[in-house]
PDB file of N, CA and C in Angstrom:
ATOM      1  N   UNK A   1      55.573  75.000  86.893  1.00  0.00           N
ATOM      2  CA  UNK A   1      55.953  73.979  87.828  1.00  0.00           C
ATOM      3  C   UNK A   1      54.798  73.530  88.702  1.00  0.00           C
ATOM      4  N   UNK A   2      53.916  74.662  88.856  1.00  0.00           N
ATOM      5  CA  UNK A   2      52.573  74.277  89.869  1.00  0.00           C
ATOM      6  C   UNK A   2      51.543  72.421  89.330  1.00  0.00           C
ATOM      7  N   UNK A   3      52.024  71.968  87.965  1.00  0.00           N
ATOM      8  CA  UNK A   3      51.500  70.970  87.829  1.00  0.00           C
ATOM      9  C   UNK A   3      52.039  69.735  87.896  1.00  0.00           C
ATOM     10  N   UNK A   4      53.401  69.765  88.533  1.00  0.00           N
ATOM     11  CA  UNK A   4      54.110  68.466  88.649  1.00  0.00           C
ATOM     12  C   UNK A   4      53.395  67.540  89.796  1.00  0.00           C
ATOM     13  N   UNK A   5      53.249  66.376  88.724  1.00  0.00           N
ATOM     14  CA  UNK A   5      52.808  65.562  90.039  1.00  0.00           C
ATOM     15  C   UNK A   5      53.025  65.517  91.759  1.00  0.00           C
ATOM     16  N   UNK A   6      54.261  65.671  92.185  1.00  0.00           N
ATOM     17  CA  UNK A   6      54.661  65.580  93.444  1.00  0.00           C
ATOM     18  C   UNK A   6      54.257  66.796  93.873  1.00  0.00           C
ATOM     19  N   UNK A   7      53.605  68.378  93.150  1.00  0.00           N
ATOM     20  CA  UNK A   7      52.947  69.141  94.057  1.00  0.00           C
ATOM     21  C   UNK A   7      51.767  69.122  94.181  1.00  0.00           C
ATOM     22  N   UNK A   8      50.841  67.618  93.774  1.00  0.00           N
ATOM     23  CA  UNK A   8      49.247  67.881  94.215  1.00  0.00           C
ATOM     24  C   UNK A   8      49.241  68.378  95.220  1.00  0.00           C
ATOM     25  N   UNK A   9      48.398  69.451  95.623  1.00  0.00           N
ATOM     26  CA  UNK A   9      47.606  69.617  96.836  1.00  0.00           C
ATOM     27  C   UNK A   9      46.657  68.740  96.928  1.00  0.00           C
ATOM     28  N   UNK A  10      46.151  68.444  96.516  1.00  0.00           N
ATOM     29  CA  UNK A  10      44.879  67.344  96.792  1.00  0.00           C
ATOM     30  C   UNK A  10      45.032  65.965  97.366  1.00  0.00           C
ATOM     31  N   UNK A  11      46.524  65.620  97.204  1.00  0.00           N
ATOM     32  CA  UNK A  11      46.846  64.395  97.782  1.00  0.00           C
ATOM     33  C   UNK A  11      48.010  64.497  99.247  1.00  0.00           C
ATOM     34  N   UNK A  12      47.493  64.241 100.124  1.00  0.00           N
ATOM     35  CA  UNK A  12      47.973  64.841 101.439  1.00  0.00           C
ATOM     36  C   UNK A  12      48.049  63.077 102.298  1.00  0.00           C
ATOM     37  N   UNK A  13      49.550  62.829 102.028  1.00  0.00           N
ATOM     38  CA  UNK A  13      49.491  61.220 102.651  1.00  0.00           C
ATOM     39  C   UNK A  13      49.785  61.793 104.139  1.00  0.00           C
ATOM     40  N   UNK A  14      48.574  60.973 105.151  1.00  0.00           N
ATOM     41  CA  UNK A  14      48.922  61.266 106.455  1.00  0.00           C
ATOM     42  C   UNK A  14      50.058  60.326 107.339  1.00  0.00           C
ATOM     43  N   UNK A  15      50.007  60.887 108.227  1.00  0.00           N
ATOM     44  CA  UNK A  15      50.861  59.868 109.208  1.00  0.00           C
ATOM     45  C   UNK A  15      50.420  58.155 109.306  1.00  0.00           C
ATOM     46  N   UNK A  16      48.849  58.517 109.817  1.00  0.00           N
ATOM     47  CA  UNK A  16      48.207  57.283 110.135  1.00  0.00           C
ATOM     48  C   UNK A  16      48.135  56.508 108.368  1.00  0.00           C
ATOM     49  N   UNK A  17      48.105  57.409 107.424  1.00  0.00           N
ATOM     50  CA  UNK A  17      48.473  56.050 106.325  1.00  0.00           C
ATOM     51  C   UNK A  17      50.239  55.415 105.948  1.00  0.00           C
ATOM     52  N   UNK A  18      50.470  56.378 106.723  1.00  0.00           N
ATOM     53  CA  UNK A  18      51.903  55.777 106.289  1.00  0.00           C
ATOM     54  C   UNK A  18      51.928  54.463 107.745  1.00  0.00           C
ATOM     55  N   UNK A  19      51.576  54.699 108.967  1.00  0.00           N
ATOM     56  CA  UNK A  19      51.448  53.539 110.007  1.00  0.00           C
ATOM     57  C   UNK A  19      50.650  52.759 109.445  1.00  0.00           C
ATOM     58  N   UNK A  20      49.637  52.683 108.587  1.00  0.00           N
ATOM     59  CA  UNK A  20      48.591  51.603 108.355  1.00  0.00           C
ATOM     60  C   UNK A  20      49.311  50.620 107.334  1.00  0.00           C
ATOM     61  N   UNK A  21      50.374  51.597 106.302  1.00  0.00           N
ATOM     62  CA  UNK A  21      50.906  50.770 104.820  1.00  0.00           C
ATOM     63  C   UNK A  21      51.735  49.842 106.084  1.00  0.00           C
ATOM     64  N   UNK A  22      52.393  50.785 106.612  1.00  0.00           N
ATOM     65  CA  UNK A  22      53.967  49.851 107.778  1.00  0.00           C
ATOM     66  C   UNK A  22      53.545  48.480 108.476  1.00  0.00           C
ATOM     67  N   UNK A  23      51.755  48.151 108.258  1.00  0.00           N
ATOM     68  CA  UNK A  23      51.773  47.642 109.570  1.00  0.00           C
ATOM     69  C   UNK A  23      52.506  46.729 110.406  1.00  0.00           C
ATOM     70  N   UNK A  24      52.780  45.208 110.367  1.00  0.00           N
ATOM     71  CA  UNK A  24      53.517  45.069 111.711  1.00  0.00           C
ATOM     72  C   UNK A  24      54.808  45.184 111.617  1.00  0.00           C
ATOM     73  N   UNK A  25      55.291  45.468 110.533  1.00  0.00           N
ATOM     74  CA  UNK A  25      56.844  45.958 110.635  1.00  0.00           C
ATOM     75  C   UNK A  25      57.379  46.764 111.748  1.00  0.00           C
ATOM     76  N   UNK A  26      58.381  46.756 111.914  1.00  0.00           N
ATOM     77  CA  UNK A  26      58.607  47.940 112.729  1.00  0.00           C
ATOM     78  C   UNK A  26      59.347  49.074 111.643  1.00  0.00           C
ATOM     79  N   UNK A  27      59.609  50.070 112.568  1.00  0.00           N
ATOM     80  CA  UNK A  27      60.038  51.078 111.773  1.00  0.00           C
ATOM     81  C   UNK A  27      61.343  50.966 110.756  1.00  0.00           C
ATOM     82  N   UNK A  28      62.477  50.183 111.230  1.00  0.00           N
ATOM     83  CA  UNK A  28      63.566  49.577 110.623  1.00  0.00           C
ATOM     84  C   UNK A  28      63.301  48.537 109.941  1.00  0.00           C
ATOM     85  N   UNK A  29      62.422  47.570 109.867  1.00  0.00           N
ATOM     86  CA  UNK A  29      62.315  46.685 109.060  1.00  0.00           C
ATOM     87  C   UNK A  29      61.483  47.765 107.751  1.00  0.00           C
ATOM     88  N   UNK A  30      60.636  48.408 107.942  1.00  0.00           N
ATOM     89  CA  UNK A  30      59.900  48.910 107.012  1.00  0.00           C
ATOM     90  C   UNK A  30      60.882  50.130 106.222  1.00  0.00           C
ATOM     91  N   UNK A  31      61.868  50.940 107.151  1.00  0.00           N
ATOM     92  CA  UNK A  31      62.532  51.537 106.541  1.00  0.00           C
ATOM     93  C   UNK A  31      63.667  50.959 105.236  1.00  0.00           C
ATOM     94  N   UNK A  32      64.482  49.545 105.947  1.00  0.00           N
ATOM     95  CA  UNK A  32      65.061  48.703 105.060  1.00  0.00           C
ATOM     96  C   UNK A  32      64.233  48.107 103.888  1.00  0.00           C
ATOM     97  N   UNK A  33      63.092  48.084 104.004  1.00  0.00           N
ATOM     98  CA  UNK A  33      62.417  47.716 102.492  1.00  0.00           C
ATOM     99  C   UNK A  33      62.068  48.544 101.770  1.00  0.00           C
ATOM    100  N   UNK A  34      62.186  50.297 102.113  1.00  0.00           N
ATOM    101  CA  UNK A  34      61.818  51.135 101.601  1.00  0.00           C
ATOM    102  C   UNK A  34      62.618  52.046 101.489  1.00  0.00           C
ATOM    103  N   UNK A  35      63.921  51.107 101.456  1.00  0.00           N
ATOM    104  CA  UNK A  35      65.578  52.122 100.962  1.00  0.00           C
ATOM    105  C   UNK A  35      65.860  53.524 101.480  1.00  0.00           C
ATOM    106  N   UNK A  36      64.906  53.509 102.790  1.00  0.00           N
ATOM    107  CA  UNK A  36      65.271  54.922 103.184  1.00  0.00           C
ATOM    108  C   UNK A  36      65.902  55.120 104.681  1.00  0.00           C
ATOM    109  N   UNK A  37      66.165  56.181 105.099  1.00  0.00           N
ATOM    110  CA  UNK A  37      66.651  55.244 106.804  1.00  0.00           C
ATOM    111  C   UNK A  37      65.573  55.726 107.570  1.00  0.00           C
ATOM    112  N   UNK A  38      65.477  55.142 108.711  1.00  0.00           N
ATOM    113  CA  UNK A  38      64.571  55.062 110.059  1.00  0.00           C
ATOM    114  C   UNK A  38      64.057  56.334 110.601  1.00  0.00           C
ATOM    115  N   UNK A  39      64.752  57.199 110.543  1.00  0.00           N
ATOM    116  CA  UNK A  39      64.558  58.605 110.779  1.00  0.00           C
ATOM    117  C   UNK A  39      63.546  58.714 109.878  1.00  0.00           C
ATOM    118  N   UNK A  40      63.866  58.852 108.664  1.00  0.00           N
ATOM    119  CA  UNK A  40      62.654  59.329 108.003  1.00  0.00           C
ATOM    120  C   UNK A  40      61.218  58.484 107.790  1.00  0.00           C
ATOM    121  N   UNK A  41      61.401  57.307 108.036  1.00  0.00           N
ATOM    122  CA  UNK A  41      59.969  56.724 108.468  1.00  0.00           C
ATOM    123  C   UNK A  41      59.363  57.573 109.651  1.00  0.00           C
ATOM    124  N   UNK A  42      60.196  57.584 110.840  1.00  0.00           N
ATOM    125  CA  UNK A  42      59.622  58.458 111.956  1.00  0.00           C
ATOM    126  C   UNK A  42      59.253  59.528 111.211  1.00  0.00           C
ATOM    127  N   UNK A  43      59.940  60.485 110.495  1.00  0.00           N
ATOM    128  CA  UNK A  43      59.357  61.865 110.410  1.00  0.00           C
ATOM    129  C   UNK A  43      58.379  61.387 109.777  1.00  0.00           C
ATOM    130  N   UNK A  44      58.280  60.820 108.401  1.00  0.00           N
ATOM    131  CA  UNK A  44      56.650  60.271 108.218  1.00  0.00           C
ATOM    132  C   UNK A  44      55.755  60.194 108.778  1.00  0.00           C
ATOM    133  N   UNK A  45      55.893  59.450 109.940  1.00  0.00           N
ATOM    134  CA  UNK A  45      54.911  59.145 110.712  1.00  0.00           C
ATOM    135  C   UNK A  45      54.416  60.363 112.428  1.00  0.00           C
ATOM    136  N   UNK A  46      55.535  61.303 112.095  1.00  0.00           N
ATOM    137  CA  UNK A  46      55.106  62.465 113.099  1.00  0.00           C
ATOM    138  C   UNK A  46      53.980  63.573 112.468  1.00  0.00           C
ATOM    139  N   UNK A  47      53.157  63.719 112.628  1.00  0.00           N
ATOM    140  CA  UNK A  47      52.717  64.652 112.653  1.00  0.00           C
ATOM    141  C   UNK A  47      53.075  66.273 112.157  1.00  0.00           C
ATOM    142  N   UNK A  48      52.933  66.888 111.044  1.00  0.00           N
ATOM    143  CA  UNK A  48      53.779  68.165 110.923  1.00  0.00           C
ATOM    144  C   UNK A  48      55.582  67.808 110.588  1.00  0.00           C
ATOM    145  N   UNK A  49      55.876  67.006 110.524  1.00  0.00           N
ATOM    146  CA  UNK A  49      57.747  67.025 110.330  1.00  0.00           C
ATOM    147  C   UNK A  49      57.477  66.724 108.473  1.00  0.00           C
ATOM    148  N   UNK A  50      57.842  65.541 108.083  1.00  0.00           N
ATOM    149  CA  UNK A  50      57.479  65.613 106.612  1.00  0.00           C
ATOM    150  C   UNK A  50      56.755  64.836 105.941  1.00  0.00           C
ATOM    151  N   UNK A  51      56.512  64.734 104.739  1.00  0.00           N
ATOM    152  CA  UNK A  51      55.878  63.176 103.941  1.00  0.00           C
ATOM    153  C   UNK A  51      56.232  62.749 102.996  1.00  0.00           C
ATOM    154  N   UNK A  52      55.909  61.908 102.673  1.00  0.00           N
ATOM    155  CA  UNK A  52      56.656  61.197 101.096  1.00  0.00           C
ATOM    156  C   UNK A  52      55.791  61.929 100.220  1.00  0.00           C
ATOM    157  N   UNK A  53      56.405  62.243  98.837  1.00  0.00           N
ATOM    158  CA  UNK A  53      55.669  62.961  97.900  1.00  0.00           C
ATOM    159  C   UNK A  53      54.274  61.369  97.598  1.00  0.00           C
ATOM    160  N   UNK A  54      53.619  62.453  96.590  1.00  0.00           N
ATOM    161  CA  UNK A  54      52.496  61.248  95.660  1.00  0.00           C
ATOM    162  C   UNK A  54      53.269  60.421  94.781  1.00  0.00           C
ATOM    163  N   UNK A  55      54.026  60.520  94.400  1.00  0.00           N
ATOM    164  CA  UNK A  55      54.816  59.133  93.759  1.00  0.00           C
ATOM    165  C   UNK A  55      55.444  58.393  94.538  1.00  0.00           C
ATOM    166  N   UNK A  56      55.922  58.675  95.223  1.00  0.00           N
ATOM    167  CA  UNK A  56      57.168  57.755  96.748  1.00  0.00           C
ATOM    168  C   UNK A  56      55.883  57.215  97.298  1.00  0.00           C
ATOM    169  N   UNK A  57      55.001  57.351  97.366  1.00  0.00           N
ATOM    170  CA  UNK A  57      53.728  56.795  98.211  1.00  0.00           C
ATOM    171  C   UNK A  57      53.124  55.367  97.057  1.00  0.00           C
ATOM    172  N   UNK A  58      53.061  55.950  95.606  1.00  0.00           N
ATOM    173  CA  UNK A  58      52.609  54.782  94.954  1.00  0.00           C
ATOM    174  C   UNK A  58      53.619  53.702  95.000  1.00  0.00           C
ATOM    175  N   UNK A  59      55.201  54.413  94.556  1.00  0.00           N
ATOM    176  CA  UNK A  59      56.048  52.882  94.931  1.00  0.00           C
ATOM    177  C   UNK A  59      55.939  52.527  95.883  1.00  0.00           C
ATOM    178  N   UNK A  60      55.758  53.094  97.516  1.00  0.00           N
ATOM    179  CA  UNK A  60      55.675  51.938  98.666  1.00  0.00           C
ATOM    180  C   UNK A  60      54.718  51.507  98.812  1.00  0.00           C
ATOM    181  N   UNK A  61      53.264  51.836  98.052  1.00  0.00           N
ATOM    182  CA  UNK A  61      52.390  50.990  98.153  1.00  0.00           C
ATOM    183  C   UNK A  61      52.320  49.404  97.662  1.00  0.00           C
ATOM    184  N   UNK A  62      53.057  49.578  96.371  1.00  0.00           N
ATOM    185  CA  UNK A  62      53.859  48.716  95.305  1.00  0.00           C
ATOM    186  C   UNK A  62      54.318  47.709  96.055  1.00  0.00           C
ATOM    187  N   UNK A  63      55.287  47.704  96.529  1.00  0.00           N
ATOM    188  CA  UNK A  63      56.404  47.071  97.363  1.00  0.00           C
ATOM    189  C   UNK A  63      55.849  46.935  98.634  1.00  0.00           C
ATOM    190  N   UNK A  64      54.781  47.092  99.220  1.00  0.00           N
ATOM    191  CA  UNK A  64      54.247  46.373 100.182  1.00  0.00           C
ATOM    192  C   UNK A  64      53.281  45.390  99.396  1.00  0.00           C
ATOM    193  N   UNK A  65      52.558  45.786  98.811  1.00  0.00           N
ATOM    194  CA  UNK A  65      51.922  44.789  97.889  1.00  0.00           C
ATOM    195  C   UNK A  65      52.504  43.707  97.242  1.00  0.00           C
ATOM    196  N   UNK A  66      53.685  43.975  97.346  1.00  0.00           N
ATOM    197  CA  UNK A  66      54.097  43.091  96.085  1.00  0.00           C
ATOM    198  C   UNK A  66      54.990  41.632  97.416  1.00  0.00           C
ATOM    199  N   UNK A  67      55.462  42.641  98.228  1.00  0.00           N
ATOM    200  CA  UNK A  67      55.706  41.814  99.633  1.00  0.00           C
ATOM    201  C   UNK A  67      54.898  41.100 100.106  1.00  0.00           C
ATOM    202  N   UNK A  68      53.250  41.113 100.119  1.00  0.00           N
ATOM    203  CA  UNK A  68      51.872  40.602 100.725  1.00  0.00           C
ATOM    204  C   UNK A  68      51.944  39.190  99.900  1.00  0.00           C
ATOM    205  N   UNK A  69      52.300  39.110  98.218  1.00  0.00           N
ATOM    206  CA  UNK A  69      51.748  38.304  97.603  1.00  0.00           C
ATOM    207  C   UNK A  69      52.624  37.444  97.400  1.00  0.00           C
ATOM    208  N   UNK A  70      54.130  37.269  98.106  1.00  0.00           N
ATOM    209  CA  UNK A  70      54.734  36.522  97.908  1.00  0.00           C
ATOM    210  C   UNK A  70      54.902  35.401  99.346  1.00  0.00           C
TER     211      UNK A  70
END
């Protein structure tokens, strides 16, 4: 199991990248585009509480991107 993608150690999404992907959204607008609720954007974005695995990070990169170009 130590090689499933979602347990890299090597890929450690921080707070400040999850505030940088969000930017002027607020936390509810960014949570509603990212099908998850508000709470857990906050814990994202606290320090030590939790993070999105390495795949949940490539789809919201996705879907902000894909939001930019329309």
């Amino acid at each position: 199991m130590s090689n499933h993608p979602n347990r890299n150690t090597n890929t450690k999404i921080t707070p400040e990248m999850v505030r940088a992907l969000r930017g002027d959204l607020t936390q509810i607008e960014f949570a509603n585009l990212m099908k998850v609720n508000r709470r857990t954007v906050q814990r994202w974005e606290t320090e030590g509480e939790i993070r999105p695995s390495y795949i949940a990070w490539l789809g919201m990169c996705a879907i902000m991107l894909e939001q930019k170009n329309e």
